[in-house]
Protein backbone atom coordinates (compact mmCIF):
# COMPACT_ATOMS: atom_id res chain seq x y z
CA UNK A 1 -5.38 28.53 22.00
CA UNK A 2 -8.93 30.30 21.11
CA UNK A 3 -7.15 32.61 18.60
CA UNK A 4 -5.27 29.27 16.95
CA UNK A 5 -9.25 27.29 16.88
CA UNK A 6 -10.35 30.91 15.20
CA UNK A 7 -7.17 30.39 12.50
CA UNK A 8 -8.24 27.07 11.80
CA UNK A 9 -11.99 28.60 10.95
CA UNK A 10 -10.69 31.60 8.98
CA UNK A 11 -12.06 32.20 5.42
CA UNK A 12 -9.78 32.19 2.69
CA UNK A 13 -11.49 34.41 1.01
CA UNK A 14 -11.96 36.92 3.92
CA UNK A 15 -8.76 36.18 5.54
CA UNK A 16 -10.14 36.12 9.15
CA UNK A 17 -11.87 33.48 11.68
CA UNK A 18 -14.82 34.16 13.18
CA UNK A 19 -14.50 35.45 16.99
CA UNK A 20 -15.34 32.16 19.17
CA UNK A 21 -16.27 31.04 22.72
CA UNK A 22 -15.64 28.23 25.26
CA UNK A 23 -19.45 26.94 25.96
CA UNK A 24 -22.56 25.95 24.94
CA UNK A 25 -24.76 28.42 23.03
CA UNK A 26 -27.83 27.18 25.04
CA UNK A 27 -26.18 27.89 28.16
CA UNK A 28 -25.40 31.02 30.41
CA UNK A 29 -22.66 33.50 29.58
CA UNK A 30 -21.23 32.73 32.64
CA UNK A 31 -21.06 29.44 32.63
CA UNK A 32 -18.78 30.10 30.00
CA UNK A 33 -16.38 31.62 32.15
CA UNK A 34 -16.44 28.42 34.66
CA UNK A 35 -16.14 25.72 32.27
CA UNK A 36 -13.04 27.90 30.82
CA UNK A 37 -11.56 28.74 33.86
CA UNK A 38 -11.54 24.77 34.43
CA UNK A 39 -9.66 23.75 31.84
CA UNK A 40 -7.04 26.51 32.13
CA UNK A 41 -8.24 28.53 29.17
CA UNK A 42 -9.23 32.15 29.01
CA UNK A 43 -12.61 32.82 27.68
CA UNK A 44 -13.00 35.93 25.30
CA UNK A 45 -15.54 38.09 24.77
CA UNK A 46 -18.79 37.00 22.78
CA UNK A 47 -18.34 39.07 19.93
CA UNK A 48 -20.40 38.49 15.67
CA UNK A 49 -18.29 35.53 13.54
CA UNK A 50 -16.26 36.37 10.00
CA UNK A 51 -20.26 36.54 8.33
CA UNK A 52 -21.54 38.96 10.56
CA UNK A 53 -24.14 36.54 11.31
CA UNK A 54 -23.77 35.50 14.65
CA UNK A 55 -20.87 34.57 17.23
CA UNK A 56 -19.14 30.36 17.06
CA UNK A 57 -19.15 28.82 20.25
CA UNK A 58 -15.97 26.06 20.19
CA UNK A 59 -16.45 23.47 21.94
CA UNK A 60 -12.95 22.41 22.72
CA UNK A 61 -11.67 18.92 24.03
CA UNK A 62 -15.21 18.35 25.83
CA UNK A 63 -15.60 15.22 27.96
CA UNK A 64 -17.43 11.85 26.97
CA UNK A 65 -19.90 13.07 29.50
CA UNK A 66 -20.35 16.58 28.14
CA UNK A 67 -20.32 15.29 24.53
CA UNK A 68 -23.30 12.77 25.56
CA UNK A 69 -25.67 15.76 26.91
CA UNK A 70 -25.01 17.61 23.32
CA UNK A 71 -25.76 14.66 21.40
CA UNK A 72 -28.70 13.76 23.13
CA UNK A 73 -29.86 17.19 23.65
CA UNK A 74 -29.40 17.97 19.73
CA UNK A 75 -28.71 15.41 17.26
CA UNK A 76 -31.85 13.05 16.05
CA UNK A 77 -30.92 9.17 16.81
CA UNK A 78 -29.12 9.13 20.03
CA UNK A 79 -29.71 7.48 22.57
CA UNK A 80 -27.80 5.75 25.84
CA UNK A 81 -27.88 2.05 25.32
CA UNK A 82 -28.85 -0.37 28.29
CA UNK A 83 -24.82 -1.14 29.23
CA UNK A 84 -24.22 3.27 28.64
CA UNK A 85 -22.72 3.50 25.30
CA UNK A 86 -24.27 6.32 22.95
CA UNK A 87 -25.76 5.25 20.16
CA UNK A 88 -25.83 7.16 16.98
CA UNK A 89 -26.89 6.97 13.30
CA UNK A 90 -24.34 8.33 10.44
CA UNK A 91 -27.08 9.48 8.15
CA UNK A 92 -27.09 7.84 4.50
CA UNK A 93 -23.59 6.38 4.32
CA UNK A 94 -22.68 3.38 6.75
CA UNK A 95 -19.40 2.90 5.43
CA UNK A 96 -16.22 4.14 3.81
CA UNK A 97 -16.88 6.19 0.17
CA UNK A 98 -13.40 5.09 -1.61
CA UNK A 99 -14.45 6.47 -4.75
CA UNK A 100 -15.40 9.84 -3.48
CA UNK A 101 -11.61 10.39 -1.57
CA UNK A 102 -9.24 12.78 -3.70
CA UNK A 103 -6.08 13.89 -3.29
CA UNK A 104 -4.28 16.86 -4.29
CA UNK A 105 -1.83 16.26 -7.57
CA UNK A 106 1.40 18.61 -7.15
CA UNK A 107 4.88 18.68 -8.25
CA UNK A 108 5.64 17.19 -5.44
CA UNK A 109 2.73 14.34 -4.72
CA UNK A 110 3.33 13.88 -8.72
CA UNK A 111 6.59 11.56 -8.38
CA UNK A 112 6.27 11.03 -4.76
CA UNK A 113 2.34 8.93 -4.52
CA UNK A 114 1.51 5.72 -6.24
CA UNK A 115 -1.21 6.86 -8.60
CA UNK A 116 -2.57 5.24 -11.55
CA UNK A 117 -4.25 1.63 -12.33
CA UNK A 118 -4.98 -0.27 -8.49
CA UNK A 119 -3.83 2.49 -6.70
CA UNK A 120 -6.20 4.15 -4.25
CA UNK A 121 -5.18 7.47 -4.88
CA UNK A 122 -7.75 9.72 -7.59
CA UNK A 123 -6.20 12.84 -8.27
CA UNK A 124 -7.30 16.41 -8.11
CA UNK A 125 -5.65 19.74 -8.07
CA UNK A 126 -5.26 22.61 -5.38
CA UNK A 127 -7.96 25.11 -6.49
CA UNK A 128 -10.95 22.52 -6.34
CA UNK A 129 -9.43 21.50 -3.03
CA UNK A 130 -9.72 25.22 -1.88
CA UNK A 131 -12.94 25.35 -3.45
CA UNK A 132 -14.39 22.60 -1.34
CA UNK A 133 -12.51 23.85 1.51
CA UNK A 134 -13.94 26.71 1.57
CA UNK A 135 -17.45 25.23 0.91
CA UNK A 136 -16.88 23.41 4.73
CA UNK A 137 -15.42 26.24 6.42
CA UNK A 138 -17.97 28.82 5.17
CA UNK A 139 -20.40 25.49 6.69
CA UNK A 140 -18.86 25.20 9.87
CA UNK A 141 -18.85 28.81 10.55
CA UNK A 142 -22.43 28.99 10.11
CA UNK A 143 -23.23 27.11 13.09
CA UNK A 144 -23.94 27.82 16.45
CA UNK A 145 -21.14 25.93 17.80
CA UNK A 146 -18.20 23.39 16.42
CA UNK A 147 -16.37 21.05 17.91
CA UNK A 148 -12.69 21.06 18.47
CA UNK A 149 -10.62 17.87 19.56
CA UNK A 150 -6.84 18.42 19.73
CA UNK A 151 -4.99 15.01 20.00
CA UNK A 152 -2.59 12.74 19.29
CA UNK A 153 -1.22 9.85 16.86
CA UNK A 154 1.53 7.46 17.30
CA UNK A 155 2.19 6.13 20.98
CA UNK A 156 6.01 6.71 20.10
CA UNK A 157 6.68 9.84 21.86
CA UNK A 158 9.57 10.98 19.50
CA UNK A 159 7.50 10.24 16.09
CA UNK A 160 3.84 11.55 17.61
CA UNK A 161 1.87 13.76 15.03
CA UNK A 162 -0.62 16.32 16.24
CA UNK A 163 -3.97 16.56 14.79
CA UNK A 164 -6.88 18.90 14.91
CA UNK A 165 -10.20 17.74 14.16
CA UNK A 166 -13.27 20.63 13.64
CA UNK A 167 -16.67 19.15 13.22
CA UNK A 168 -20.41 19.58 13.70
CA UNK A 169 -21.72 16.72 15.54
CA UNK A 170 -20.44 15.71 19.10
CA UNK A 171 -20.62 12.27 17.41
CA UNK A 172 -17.87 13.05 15.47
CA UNK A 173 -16.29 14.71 18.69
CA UNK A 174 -16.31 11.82 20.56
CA UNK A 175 -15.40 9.19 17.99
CA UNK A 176 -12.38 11.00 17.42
CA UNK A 177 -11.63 11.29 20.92
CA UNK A 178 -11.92 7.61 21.66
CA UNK A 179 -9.78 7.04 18.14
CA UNK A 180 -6.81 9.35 18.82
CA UNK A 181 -4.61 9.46 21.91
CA UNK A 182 -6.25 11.56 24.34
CA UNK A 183 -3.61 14.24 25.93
CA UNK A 184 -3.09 15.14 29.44
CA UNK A 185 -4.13 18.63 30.56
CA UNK A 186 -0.48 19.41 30.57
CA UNK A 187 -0.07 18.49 26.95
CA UNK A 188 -3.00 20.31 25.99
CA UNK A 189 -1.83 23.39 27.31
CA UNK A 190 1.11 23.12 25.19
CA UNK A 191 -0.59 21.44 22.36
CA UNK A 192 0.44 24.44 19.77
CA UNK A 193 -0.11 24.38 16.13
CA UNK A 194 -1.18 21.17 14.79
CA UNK A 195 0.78 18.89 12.18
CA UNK A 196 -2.54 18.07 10.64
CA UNK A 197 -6.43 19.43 10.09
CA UNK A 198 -9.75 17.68 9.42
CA UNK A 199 -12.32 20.34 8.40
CA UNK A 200 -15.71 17.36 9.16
CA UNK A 201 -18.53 19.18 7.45
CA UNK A 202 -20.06 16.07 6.46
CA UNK A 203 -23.48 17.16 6.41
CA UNK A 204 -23.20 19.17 3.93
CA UNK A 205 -22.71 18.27 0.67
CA UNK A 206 -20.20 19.04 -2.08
CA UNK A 207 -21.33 20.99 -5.48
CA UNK A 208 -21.58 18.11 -7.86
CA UNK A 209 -20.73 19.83 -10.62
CA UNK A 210 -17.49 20.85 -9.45
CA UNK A 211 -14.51 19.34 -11.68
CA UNK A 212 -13.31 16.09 -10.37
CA UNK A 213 -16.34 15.21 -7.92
CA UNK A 214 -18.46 12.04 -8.87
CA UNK A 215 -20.98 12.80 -6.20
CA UNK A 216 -22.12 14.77 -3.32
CA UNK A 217 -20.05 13.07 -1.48
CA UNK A 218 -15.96 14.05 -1.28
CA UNK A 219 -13.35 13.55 0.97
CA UNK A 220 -10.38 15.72 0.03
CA UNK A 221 -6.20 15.07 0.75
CA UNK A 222 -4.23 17.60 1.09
CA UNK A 223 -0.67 16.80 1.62
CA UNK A 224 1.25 20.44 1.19
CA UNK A 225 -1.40 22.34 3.72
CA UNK A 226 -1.65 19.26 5.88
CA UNK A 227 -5.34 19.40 5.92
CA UNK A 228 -8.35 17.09 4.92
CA UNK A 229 -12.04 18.03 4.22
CA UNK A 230 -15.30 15.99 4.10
CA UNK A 231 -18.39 16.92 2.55
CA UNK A 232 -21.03 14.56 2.27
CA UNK A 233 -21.10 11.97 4.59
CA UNK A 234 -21.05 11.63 8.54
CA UNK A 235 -19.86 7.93 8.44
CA UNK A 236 -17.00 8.29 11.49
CA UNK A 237 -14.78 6.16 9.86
CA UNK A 238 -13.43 8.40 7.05
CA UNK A 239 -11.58 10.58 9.60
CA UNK A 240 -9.81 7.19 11.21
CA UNK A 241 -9.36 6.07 8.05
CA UNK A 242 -8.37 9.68 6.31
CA UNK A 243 -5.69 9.97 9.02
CA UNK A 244 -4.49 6.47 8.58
CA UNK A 245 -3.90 7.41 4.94
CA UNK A 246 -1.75 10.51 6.19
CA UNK A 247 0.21 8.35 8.14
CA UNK A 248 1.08 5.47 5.30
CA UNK A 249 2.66 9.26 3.53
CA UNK A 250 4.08 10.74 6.99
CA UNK A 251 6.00 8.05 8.41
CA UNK A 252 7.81 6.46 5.23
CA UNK A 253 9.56 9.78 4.89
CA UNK A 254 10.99 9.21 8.85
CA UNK A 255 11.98 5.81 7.51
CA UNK A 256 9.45 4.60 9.75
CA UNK A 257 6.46 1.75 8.24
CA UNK A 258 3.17 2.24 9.09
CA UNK A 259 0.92 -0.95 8.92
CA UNK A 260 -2.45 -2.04 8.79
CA UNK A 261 -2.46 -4.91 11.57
CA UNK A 262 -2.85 -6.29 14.66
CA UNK A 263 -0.13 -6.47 17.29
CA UNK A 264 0.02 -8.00 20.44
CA UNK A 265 3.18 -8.94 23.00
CA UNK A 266 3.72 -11.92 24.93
CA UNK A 267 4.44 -11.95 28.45
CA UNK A 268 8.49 -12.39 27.90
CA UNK A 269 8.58 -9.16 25.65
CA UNK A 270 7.74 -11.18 22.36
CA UNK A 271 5.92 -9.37 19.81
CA UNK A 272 3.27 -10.20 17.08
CA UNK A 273 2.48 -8.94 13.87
CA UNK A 274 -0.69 -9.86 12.38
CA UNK A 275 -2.05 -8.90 8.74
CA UNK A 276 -5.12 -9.83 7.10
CA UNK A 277 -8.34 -8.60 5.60
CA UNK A 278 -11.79 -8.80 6.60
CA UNK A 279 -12.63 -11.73 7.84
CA UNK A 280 -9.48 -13.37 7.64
CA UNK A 281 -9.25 -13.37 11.75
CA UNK A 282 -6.76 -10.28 12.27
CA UNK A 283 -8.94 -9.27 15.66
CA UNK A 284 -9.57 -12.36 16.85
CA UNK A 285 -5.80 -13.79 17.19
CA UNK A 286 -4.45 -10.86 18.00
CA UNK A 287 -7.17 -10.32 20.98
CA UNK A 288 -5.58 -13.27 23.22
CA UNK A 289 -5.75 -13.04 26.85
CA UNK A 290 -2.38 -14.64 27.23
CA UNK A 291 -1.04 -11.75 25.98
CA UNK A 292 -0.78 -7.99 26.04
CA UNK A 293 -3.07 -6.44 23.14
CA UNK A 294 -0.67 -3.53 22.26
CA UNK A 295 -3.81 -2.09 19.17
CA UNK A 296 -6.14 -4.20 16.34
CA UNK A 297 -5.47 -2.13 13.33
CA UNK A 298 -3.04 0.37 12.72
CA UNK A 299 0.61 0.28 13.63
CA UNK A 300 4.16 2.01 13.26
CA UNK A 301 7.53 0.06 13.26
CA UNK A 302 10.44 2.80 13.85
CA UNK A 303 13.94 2.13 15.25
CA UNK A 304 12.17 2.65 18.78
CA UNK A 305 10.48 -0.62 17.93
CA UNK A 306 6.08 -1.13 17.21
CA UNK A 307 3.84 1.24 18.44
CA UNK A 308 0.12 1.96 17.97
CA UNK A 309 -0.95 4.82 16.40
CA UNK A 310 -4.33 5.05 17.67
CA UNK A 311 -6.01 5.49 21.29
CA UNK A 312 -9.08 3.44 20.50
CA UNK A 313 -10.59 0.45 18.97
CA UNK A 314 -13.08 0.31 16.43
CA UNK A 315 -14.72 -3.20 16.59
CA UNK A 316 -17.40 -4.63 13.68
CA UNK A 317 -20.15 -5.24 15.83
CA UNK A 318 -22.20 -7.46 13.93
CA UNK A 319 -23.41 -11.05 15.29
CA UNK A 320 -21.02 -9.49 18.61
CA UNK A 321 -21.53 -12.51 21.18
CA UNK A 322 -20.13 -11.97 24.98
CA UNK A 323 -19.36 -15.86 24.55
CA UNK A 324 -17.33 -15.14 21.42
CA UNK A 325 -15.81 -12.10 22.15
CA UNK A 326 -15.94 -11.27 25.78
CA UNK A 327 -13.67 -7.92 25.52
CA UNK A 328 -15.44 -6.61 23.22
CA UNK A 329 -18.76 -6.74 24.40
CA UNK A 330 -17.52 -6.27 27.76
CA UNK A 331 -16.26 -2.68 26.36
CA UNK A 332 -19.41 -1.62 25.14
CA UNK A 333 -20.24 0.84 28.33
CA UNK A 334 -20.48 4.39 28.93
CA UNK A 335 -17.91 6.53 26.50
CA UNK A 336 -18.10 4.01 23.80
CA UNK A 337 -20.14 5.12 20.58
CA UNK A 338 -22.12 2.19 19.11
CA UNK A 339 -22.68 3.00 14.98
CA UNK A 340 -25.65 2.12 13.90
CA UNK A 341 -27.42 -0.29 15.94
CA UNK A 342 -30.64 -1.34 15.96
CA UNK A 343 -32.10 -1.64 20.05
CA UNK A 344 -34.86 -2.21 21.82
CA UNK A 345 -37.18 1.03 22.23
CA UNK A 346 -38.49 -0.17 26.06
CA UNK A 347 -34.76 -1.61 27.46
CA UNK A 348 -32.36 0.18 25.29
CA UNK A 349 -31.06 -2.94 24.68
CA UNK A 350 -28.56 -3.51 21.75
CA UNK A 351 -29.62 -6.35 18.87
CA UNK A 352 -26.47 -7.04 17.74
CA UNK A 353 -27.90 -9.03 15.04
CA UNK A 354 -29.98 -7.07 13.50
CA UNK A 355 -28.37 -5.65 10.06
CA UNK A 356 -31.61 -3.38 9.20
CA UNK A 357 -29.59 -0.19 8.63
CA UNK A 358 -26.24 -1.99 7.74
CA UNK A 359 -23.99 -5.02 8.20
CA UNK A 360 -21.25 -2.45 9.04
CA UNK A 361 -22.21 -1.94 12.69
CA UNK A 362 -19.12 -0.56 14.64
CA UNK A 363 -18.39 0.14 18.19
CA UNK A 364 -15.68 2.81 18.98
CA UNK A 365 -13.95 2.57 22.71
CA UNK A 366 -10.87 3.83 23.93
CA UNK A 367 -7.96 1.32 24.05
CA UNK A 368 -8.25 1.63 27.69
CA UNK A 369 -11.11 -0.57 27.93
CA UNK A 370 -9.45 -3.90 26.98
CA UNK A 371 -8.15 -5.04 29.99
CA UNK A 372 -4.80 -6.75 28.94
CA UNK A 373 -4.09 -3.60 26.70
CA UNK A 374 -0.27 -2.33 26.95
CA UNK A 375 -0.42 1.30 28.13
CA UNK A 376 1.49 2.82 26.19
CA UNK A 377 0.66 1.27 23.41
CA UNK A 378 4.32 0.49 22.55
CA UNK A 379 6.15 -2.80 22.25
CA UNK A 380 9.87 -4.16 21.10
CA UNK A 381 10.96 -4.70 17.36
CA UNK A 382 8.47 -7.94 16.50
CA UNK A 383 9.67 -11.49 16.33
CA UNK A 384 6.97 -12.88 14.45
CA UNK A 385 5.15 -11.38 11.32
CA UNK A 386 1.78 -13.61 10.72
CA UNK A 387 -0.15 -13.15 7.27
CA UNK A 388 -3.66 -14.63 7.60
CA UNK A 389 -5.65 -15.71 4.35
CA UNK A 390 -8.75 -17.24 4.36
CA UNK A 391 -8.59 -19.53 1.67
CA UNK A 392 -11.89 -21.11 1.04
CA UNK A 393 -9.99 -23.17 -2.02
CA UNK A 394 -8.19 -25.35 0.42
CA UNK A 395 -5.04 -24.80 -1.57
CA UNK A 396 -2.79 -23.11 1.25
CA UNK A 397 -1.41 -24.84 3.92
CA UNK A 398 -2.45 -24.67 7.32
CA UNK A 399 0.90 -22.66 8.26
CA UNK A 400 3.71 -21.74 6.14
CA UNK A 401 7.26 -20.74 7.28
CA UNK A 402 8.02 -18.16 4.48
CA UNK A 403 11.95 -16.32 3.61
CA UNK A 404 11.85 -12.87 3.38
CA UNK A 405 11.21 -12.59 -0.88
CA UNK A 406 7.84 -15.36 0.40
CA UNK A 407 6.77 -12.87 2.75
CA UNK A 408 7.24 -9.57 0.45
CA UNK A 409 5.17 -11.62 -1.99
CA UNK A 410 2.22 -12.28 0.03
CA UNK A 411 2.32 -9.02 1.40
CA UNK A 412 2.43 -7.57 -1.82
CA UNK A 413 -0.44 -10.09 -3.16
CA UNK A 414 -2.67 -9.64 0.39
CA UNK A 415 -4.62 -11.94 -0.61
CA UNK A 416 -7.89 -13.51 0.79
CA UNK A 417 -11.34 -15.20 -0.72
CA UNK A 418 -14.79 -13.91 0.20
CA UNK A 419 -16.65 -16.66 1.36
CA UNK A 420 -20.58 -17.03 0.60
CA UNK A 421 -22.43 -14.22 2.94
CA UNK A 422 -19.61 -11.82 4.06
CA UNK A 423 -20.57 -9.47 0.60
CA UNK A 424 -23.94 -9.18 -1.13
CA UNK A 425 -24.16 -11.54 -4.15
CA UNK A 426 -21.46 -13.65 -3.15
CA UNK A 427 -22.32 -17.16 -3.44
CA UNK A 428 -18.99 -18.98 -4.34
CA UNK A 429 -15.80 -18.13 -2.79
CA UNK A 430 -14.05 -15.48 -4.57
CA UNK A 431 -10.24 -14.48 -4.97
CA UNK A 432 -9.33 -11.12 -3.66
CA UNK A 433 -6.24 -8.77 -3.10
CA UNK A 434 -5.31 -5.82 -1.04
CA UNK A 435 -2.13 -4.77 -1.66
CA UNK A 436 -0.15 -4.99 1.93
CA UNK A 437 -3.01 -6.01 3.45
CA UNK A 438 -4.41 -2.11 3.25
CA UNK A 439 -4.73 -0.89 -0.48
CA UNK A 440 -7.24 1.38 -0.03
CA UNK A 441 -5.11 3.60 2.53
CA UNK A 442 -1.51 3.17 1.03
CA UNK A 443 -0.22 6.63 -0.20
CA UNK A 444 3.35 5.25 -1.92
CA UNK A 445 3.91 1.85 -4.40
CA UNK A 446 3.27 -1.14 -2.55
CA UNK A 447 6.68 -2.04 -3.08
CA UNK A 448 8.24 0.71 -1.08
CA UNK A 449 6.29 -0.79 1.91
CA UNK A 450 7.76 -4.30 1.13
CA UNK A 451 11.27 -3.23 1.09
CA UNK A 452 10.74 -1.32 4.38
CA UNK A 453 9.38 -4.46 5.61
CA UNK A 454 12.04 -6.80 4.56
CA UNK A 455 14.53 -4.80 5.57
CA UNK A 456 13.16 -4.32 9.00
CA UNK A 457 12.64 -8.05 9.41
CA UNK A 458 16.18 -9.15 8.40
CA UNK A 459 17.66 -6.17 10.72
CA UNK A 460 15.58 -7.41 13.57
CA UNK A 461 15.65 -11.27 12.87
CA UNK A 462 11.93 -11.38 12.70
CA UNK A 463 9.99 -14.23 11.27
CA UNK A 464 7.04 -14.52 8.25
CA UNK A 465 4.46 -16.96 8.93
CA UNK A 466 1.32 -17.45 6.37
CA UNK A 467 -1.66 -18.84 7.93
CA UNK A 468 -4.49 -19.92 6.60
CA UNK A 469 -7.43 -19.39 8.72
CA UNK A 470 -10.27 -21.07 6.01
CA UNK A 471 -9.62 -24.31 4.60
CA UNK A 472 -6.78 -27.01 3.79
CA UNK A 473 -6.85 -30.17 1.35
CA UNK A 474 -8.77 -28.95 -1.27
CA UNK A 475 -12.49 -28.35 -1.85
């Protein structure tokens, strides 16, 4: 297991990982030994990294409660919140960077991706991705210590994807953790060599004036080596996100659709599919307590039927009322990392209102703190597949019973309008599209997704619904 974390932080250039230990650097040598011996992994020798600088510590698969003492002992801006949750602060970016993500153009990617005009997908080739992967790994071993998470996506046993994710801050560490499905020890033992690596070096920036970056900021595909890089930004969400994007590639080749919604299940084995954009109340319906939340963003439908592909939620936590949204709030506690909150300094305690730093606050909690979550997070083939749009034109219907060709269409369009004060500058309501409710994270043509869809429904019998959840009878 150590020697496989060393592979993952081997120089290209020098062909070797640095030599790396179970612990904390600020601790005793032998604690090293304990805290190894305790999760069933041998500790090496402390020996000098790839640089001859100094030795790596890796800390691997730590707890929420040893991630906690190395944020607060070492990272600027957190802080345990009055109900437990760790606050933190992700530096200069709040949200996403869509601009700055690239992914690597090949012969294969070339007829295989949806690039071009609307598509999400900015191209760049293999030796600037090696150049900027070497940039983070040359980063990360320059540390005192990394973290290492080893997890899991996809609840469906047979179609589960392993991931490795090596960062800097336990921030990052224990986002991820809450994010992915958490193994057992058992698993973890056996974990082997991961599908998929995320090289986080997000505090560091890219060279600018490398070909194809925009910015200091880049977030790098790469679908051949199965491994991502960031440089330039410690918002959380681009590894969620970055992974989600893997899967929309992954899973269409198993014949299996990946989808940006909500899903819950009824207490007769019924299952919902809900789309929508911000705004458009995906989270809201599909948090009911009459039924069985099964995730709130990101799901797969296989032969096996739906399944989640996360372990964790990751709630907008702005305006967050426990009158509104009781399981939400009520999930803010100890393991759950609040982004970018603004508190009291006495009490700790959270203003949810405040939007000083951003309006993108964000809580991240396992799954396991909803309590009417299905664990697993797996479910039969749906019955009903809901499209919210909130039309603020009052043309749509409340509800519309669509055929299959009326629901490929208005997955297709995702459409929604911005109402006044959910963007900056908005002040009439304003059309907008996403194609399949997710543009920004689709890897093939929207229509390949569609098809997938309809087919899916008609084999299964499911329904389309569109609902509008803004207004009816014209303005």
């Amino acid at each position: 297991l150590l020697f496989v974390n060393s592979a993952s932080l081997a120089s290209l250039t020098r062909g070797t990982g640095p030599k790396v230990v179970r612990g904390d650097p600020a601790g005793k040598v032998q604690s090293v030994s304990h805290v190894a011996h305790h999760h069933h992994i041998e500790a090496p020798t402390i020996s000098v990294s790839d640089s001859s600088l100094k030795f790596t510590h890796v800390l691997y698969n730590l707890s929420p409660a040893e991630l906690y003492e190395q944020a607060i002992k070492y990272e600027k801006g957190s802080f345990i919140t009055s109900t437990g949750a760790l606050a933190t602060l992700s530096g200069a970016k709040t949200g996403r960077s869509p601009r700055d993500k690239r992914v690597v153009i090949d012969d294969t990617t070339q007829d295989e991706l949806w690039w071009g005009k609307g598509s999400p997908n900015i191209e760049m080739d293999e030796h600037t991705f090696m150049v900027n992967r070497e940039r983070a790994v040359d980063y990360l071993n320059s540390l005192d210590k990394v973290f290492v998470n080893d997890q899991f996506l996809n609840w469906d046993p047979q179609n589960r994807i392993k991931v490795r994710i090596v960062s800097a801050r336990a921030y990052h560490s224990l986002f991820m953790h809450n994010m992915c499905i958490r193994p057992t020890p058992e698993e973890l033992e056996n974990f082997g060599t991961p599908d998929f690596t995320i090289y986080n070096a997000g505090q560091f920036p890219c060279n600018r004036y490398t070909h194809y970056m925009t910015s200091s900021t880049s977030i790098d595909l790469n679908l051949a080596r199965r491994e991502m890089v960031i440089l330039g930004t410690q918002y959380a969400g681009e590894m969620k996100k970055g992974l989600f994007s893997v899967m929309h590639y992954l899973m269409p080749m198993r014949q299996i659709l990946s989808l940006h919604s909500g899903c819950n299940m009824g207490k007769d084995g019924d299952v919902a599919l809900f789309f929508g954009l911000s705004g458009t109340g995906k989270t809201t319906l599909s948090t009911d307590h009459n039924r069985y939340l099964i995730g709130d963003d990101e799901h797969c439908w296989s032969d096996n039927g739906v399944s989640n592909i996360e372990g964790g939620c990751y709630a907008k936590c702005i305006d967050l009322s426990r009158e509104k949204e009781p399981d939400i709030w009520n999930a803010i506690k100890f393991g759950t990392v609040l982004e970018n909150v603004v508190f009291d300094e006495h009490t700790r305690e959270v203003d949810y209102g405040d939007k000083s730093v951003t309006e993108n606050t964000r809580a991240a909690y396992p799954i396991e703190y909803i309590p009417n979550a299905k664990i697993p997070c797996v479910g039969p083939h749906p019955k009903n597949v809901i499209l919210l749009a909130c039309d603020a034109f009052g043309v749509l219907p409340p509800v519309s019973k669509l055929n299959l060709a009326q629901t490929m269409y208005h997955f297709i369009s995702g459409y929604t309008a911005l109402v006044a004060g959910t963007e900056d500058g908005i002040k009439e309501p304003t059309a907008t599209f996403s194609a399949c409710f997710g543009a920004a994270f689709i890897m093939l043509h929207p229509t390949k997704y569609a098809a997938m869809l309809a087919e899916k429904m008609q084999k299964h019998g499911a329904t389309g619904w569109l609902v509008n959840t803004g207004w009816s009878g014209g303005r």
